[in-house]
Protein backbone atom coordinates (compact mmCIF):
# COMPACT_ATOMS: atom_id res chain seq x y z
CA UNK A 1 118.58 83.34 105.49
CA UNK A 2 118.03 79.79 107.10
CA UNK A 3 116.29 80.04 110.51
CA UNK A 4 119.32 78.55 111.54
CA UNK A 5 121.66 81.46 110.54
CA UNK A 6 119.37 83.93 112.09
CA UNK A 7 119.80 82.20 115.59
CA UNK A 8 123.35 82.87 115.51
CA UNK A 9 124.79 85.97 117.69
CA UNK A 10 126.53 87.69 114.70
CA UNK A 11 123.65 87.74 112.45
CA UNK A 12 121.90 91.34 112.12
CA UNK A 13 118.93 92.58 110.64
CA UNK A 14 119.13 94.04 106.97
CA UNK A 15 118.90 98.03 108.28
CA UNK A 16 121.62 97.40 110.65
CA UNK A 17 123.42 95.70 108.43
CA UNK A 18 122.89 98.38 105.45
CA UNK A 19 123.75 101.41 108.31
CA UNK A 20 127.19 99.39 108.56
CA UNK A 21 127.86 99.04 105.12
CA UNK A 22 126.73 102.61 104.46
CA UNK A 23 129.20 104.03 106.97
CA UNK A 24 131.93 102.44 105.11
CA UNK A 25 131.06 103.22 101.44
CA UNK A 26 131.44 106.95 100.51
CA UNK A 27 128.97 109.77 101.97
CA UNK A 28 125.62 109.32 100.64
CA UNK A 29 125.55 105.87 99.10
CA UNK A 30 122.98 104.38 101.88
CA UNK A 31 120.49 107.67 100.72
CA UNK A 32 121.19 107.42 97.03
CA UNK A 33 119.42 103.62 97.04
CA UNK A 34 115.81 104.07 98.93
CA UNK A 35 113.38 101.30 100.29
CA UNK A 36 111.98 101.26 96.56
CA UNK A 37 115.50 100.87 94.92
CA UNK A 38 116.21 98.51 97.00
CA UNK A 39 112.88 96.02 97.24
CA UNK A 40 113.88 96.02 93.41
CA UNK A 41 117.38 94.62 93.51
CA UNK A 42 116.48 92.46 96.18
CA UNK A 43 113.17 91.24 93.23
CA UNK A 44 116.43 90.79 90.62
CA UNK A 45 118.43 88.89 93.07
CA UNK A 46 115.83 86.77 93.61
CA UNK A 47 115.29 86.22 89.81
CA UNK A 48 118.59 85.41 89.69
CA UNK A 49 118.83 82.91 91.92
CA UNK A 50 116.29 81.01 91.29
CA UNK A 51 116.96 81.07 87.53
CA UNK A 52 120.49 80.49 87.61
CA UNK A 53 123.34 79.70 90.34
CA UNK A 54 122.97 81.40 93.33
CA UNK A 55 126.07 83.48 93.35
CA UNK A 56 124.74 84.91 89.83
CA UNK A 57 122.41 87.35 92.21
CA UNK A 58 125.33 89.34 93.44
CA UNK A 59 126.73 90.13 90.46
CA UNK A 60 123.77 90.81 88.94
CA UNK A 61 122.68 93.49 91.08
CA UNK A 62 125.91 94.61 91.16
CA UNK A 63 125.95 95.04 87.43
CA UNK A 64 122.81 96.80 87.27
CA UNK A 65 124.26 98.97 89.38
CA UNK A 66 126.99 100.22 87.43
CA UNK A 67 125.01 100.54 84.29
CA UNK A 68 122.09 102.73 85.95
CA UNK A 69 123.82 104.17 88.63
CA UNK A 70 124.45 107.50 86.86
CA UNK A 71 120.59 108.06 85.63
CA UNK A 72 118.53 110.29 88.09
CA UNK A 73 117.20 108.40 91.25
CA UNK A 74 113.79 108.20 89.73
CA UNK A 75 114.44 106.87 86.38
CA UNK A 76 117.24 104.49 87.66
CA UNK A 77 114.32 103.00 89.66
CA UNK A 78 112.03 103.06 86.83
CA UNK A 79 114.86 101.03 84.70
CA UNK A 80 115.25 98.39 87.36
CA UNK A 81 111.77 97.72 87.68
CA UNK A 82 111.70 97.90 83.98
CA UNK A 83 114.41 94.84 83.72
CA UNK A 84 112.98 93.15 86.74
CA UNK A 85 109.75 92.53 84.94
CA UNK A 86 111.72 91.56 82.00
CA UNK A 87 113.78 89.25 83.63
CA UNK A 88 110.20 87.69 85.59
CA UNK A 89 107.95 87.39 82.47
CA UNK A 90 110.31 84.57 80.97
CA UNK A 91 109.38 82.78 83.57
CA UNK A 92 108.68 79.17 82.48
């Protein structure tokens, strides 16, 4: 976010934000995706965007999210770590 958009009076922080979203997604889903879980999709969004458009870092996390998000909390973790160094070794 530009320094710019974080000025403005309707900008949160991400943990308010995520409490937000969390109360409106189904009971649990906040809980299911810890700090870890999350510094790693944020790692693949980055990837994403800096190797592709932008709006491919959305849908990328999102997709990686429906592939893993029936695996156990730890190995779903372990898989997106997994991918994220993948995705970062190719780096040119």
């Amino acid at each position: 976010m530009s320094q710019q958009d974080s000025s403005r009076s309707d900008v949160v922080d991400v943990e308010t934000w995520l409490q937000a979203l969390g109360m409106l997604l189904p009971a649990g889903t906040l809980e299911e995706a810890g700090p870890e879980e999350r510094v790693a999709l944020l790692d693949l969004a980055r990837i994403a965007a800096h190797r592709s458009q932008r709006w491919a870092a959305p849908i990328s996390a999102y997709l990686v999210g429906l592939a893993f998000a029936s695996l156990p909390r730890a190995e779903r973790l372990d898989r997106i770590r997994a991918l994220v160094a993948q995705l970062d070794g190719g780096a040119g």
